[in-house]
C-alpha atoms as a PDB file:
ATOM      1  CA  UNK A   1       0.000   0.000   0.000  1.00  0.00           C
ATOM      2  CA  UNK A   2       1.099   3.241  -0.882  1.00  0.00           C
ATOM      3  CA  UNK A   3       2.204   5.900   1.919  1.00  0.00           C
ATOM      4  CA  UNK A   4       0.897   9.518   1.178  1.00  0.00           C
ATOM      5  CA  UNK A   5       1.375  12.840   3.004  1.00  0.00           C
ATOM      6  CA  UNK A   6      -2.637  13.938   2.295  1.00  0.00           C
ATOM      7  CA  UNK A   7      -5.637  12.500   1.295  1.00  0.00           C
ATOM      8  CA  UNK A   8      -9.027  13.255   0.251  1.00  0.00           C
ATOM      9  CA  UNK A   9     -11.942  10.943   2.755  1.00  0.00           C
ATOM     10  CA  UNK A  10     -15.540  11.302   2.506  1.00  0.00           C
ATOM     11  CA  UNK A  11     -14.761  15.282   0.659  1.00  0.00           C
ATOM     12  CA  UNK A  12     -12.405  16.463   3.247  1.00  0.00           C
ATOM     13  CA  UNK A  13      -8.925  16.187   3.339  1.00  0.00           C
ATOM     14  CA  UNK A  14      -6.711  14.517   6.048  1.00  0.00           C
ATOM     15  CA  UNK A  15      -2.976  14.841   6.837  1.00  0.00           C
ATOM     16  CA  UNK A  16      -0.515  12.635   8.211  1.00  0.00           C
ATOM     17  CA  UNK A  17       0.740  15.066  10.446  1.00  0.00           C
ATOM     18  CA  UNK A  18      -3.076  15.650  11.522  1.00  0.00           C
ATOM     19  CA  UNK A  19      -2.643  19.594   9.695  1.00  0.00           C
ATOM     20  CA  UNK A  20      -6.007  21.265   9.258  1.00  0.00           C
ATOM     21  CA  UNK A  21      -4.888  24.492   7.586  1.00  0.00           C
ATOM     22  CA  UNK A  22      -5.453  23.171   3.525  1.00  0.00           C
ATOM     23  CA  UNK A  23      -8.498  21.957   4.862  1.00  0.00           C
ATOM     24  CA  UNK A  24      -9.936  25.286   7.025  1.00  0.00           C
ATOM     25  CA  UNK A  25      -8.479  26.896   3.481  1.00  0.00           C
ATOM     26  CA  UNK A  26     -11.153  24.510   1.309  1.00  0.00           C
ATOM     27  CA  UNK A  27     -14.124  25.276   3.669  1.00  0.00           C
ATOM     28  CA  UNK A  28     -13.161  28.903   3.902  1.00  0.00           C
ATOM     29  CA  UNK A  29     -12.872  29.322   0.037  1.00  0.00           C
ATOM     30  CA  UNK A  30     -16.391  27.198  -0.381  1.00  0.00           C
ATOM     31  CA  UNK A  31     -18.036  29.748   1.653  1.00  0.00           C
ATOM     32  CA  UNK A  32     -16.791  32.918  -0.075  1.00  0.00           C
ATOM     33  CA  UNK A  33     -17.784  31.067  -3.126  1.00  0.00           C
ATOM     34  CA  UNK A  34     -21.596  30.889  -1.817  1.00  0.00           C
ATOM     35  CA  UNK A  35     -21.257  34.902  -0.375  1.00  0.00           C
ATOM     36  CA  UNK A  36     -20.041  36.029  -3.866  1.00  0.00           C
ATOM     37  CA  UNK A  37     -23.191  34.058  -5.050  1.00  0.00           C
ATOM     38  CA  UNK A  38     -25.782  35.612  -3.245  1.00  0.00           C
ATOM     39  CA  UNK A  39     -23.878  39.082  -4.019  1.00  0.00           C
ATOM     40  CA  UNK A  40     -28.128  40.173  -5.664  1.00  0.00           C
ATOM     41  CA  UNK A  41     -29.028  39.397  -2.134  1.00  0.00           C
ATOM     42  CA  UNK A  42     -26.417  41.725  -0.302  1.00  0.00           C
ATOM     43  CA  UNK A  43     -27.170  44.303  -3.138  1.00  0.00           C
ATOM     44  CA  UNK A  44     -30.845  44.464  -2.710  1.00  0.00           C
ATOM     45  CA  UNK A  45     -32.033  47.695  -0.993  1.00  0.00           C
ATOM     46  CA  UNK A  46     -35.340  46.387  -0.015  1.00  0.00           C
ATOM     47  CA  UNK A  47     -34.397  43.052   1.803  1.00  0.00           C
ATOM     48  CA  UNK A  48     -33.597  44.576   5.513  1.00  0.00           C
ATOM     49  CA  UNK A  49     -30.052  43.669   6.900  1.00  0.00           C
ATOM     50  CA  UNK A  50     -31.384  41.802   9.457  1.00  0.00           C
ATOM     51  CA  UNK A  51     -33.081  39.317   6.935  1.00  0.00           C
ATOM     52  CA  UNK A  52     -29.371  39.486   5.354  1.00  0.00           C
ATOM     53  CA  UNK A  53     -27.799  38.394   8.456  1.00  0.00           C
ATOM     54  CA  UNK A  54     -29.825  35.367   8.332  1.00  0.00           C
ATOM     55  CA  UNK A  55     -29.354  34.690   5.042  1.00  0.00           C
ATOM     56  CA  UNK A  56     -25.368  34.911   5.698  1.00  0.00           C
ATOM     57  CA  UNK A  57     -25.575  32.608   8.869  1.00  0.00           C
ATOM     58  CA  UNK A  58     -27.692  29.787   6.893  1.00  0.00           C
ATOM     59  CA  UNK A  59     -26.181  29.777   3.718  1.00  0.00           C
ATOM     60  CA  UNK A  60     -22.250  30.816   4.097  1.00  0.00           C
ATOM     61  CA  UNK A  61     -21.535  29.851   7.755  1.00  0.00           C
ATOM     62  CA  UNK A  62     -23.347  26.429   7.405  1.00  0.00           C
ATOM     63  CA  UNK A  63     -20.928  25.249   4.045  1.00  0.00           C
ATOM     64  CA  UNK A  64     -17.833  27.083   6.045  1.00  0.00           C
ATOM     65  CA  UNK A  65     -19.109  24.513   9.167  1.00  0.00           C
ATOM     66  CA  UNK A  66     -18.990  21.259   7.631  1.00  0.00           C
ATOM     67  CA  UNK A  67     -16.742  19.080   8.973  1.00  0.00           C
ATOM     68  CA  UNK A  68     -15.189  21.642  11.971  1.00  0.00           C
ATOM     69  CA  UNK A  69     -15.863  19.077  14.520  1.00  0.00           C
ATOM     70  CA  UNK A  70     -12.717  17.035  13.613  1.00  0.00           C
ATOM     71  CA  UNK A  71      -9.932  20.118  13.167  1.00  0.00           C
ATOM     72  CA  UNK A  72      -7.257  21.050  14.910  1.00  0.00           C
ATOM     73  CA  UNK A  73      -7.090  25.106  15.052  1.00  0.00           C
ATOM     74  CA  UNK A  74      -3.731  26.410  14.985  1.00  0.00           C
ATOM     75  CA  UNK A  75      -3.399  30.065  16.111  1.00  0.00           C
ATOM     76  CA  UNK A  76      -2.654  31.174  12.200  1.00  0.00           C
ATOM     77  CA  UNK A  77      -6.085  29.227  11.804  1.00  0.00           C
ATOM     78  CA  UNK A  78      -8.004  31.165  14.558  1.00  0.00           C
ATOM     79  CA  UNK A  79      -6.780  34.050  12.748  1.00  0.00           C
ATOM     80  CA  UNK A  80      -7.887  33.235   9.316  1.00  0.00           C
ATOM     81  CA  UNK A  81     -11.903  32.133  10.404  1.00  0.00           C
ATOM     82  CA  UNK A  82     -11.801  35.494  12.169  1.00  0.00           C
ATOM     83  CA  UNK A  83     -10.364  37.363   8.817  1.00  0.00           C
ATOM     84  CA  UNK A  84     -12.896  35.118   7.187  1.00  0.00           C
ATOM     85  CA  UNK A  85     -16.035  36.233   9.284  1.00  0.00           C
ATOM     86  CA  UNK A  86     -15.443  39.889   9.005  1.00  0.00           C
ATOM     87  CA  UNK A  87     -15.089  39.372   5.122  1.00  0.00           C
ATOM     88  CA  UNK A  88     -18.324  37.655   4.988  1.00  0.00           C
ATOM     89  CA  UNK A  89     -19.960  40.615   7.165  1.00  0.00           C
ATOM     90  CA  UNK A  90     -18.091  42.986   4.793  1.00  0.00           C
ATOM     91  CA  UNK A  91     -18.903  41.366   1.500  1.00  0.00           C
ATOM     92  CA  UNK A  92     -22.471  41.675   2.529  1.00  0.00           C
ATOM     93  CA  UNK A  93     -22.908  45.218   3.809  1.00  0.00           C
ATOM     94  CA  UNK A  94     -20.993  46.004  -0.027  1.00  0.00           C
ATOM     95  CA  UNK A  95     -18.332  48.389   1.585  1.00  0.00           C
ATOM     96  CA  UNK A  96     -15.312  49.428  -0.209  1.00  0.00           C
ATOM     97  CA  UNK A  97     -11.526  48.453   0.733  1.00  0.00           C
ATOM     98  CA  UNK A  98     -10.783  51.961   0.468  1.00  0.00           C
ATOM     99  CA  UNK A  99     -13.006  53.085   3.129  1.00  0.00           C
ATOM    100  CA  UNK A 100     -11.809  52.615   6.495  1.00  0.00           C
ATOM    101  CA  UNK A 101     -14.393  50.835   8.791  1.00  0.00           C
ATOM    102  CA  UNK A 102     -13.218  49.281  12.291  1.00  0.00           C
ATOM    103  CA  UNK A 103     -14.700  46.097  12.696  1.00  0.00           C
ATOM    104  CA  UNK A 104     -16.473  46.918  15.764  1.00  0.00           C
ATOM    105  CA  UNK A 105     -18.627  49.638  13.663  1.00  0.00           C
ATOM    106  CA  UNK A 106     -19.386  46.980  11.137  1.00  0.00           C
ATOM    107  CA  UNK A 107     -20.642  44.657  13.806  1.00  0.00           C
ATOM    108  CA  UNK A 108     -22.506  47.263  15.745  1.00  0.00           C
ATOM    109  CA  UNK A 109     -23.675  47.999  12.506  1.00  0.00           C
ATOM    110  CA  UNK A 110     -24.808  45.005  11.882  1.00  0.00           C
ATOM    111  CA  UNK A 111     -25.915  44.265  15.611  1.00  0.00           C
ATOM    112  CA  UNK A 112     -24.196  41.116  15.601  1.00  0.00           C
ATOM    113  CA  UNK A 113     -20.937  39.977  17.129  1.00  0.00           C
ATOM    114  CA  UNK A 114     -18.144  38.114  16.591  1.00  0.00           C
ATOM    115  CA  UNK A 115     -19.214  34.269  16.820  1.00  0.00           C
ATOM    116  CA  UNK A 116     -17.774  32.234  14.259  1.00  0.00           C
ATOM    117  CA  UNK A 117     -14.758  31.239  16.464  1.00  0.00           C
ATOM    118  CA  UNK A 118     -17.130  30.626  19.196  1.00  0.00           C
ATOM    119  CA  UNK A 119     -19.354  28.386  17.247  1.00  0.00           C
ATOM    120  CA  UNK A 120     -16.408  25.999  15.740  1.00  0.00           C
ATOM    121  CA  UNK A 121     -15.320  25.904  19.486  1.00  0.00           C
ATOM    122  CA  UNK A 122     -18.728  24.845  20.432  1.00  0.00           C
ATOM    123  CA  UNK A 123     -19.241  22.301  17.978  1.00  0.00           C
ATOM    124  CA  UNK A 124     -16.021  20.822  18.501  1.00  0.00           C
ATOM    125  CA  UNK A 125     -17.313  20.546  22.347  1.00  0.00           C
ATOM    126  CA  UNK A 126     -20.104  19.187  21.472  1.00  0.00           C
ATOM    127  CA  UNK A 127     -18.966  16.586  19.003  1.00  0.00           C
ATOM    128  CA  UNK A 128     -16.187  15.721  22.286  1.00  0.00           C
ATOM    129  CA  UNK A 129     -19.077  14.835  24.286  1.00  0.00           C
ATOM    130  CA  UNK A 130     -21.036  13.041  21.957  1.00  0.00           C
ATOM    131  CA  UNK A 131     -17.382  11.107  21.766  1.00  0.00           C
ATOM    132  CA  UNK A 132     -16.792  10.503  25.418  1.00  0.00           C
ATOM    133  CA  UNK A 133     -20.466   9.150  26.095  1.00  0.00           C
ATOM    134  CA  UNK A 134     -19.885   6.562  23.454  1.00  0.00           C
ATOM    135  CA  UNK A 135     -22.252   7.576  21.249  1.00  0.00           C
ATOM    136  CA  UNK A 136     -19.677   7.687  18.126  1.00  0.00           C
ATOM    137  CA  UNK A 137     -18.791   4.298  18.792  1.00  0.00           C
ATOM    138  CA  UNK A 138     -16.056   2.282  20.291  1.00  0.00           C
ATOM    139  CA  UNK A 139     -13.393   3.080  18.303  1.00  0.00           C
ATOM    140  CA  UNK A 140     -13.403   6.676  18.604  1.00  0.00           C
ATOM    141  CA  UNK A 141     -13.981   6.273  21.957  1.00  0.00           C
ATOM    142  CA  UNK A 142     -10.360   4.372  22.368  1.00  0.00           C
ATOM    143  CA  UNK A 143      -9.118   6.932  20.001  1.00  0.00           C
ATOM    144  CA  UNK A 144      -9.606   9.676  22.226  1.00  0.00           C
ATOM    145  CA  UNK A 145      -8.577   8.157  25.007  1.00  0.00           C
ATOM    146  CA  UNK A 146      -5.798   6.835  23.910  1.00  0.00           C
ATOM    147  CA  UNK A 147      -5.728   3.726  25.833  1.00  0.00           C
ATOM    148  CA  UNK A 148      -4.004   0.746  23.999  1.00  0.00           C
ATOM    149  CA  UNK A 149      -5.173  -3.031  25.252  1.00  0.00           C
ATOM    150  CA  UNK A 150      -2.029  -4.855  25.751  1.00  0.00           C
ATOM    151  CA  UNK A 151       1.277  -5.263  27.434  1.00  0.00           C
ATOM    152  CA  UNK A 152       2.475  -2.500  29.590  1.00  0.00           C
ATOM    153  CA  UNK A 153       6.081  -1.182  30.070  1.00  0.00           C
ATOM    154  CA  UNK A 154       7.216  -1.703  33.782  1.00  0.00           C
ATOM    155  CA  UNK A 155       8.858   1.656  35.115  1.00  0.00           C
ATOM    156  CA  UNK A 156       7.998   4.982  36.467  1.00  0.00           C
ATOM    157  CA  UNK A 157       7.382   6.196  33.248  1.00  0.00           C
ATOM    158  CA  UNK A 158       4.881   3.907  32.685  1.00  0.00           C
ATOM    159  CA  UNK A 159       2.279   6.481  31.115  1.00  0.00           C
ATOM    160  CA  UNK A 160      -1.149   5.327  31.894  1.00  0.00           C
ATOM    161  CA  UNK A 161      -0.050   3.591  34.854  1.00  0.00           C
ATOM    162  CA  UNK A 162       1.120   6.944  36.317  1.00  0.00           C
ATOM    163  CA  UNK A 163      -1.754   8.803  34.867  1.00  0.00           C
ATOM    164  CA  UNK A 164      -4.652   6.570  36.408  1.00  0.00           C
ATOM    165  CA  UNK A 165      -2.734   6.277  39.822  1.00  0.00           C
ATOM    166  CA  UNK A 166      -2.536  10.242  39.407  1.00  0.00           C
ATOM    167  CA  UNK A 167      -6.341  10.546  38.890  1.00  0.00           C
ATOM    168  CA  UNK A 168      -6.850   8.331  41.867  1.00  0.00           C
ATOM    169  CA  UNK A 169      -4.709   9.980  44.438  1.00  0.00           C
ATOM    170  CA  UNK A 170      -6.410  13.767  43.290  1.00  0.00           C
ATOM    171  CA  UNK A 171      -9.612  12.356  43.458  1.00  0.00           C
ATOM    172  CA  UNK A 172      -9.137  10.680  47.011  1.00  0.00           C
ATOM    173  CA  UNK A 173      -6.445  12.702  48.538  1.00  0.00           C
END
């Protein structure tokens, strides 16, 4: 069998070295996609902003949040979903580069705040806890615990040895 670096499973792309970035890039660039798509939307004077906003958070943020349960957010990452959010916001209210907004006056503008970070964060809680009460099954159970059946080295370093005997003497001493 052939070893590869990447690979693309059930339309998203995993990495050996467990790298979300290209993959936050894909989701980031579907999403501006569907904003530039709906640009007769943002440019309609009679639909309200607020009926915007809605439109933005069902139809962009939903393709951008496929799949976020299972990333791993770098700080360069956190970065780029927050770039990405005020785009979106941006793209919508049809303002100019060249004038200088804050992003605070855009989102009280809007009324909204930032969320987009807090929603991946969320989900990815959520999708942990669906995990850890066995919902997902067995295997990703053992995954995230990262337990292995078997033989045990003897020592101090012994890992889970020294981990559950940890747990024990917090929980009891």
């Amino acid at each position: 069998m052939e070893q590869v670096h990447d690979f693309k499973f059930l339309g998203s792309y995993k990495s050996a070295d467990g790298d979300c970035t290209k993959e936050i890039k894909r989701h980031i660039v579907l999403a501006r996609q569907k904003a530039v798509v709906l640009a007769s939307i943002w440019k309609d004077r009679n639909i309200k902003t607020a009926t915007k906003v809605k439109v933005m958070m069902s139809m962009v943020r939903t393709v951008f949040q496929y799949g976020v349960e299972e990333w791993t957010l770098k700080k360069s990452d956190r970065n780029r979903i927050e770039v990405f959010e005020m785009w979106c916001w941006i793209k919508m209210l049809s303002i100019s580069w060249q004038k200088h907004h804050t992003n605070d006056s855009i989102l009280t503008a809007l009324g909204v705040e930032r969320e987009l970070m807090g929603r991946v964060t969320k989900l990815k809680l959520q999708y942990f806890g669906h995990i850890t009460r066995g919902s997902a099954g067995q295997l990703a159970l053992t995954v995230l615990e990262g337990i292995m059946e078997g033989l045990q080295h003897q020592g101090k370093d012994s890992g889970y040895t020294t981990l559950k005997s940890g747990l024990a003497a917090n929980t009891f001493g």
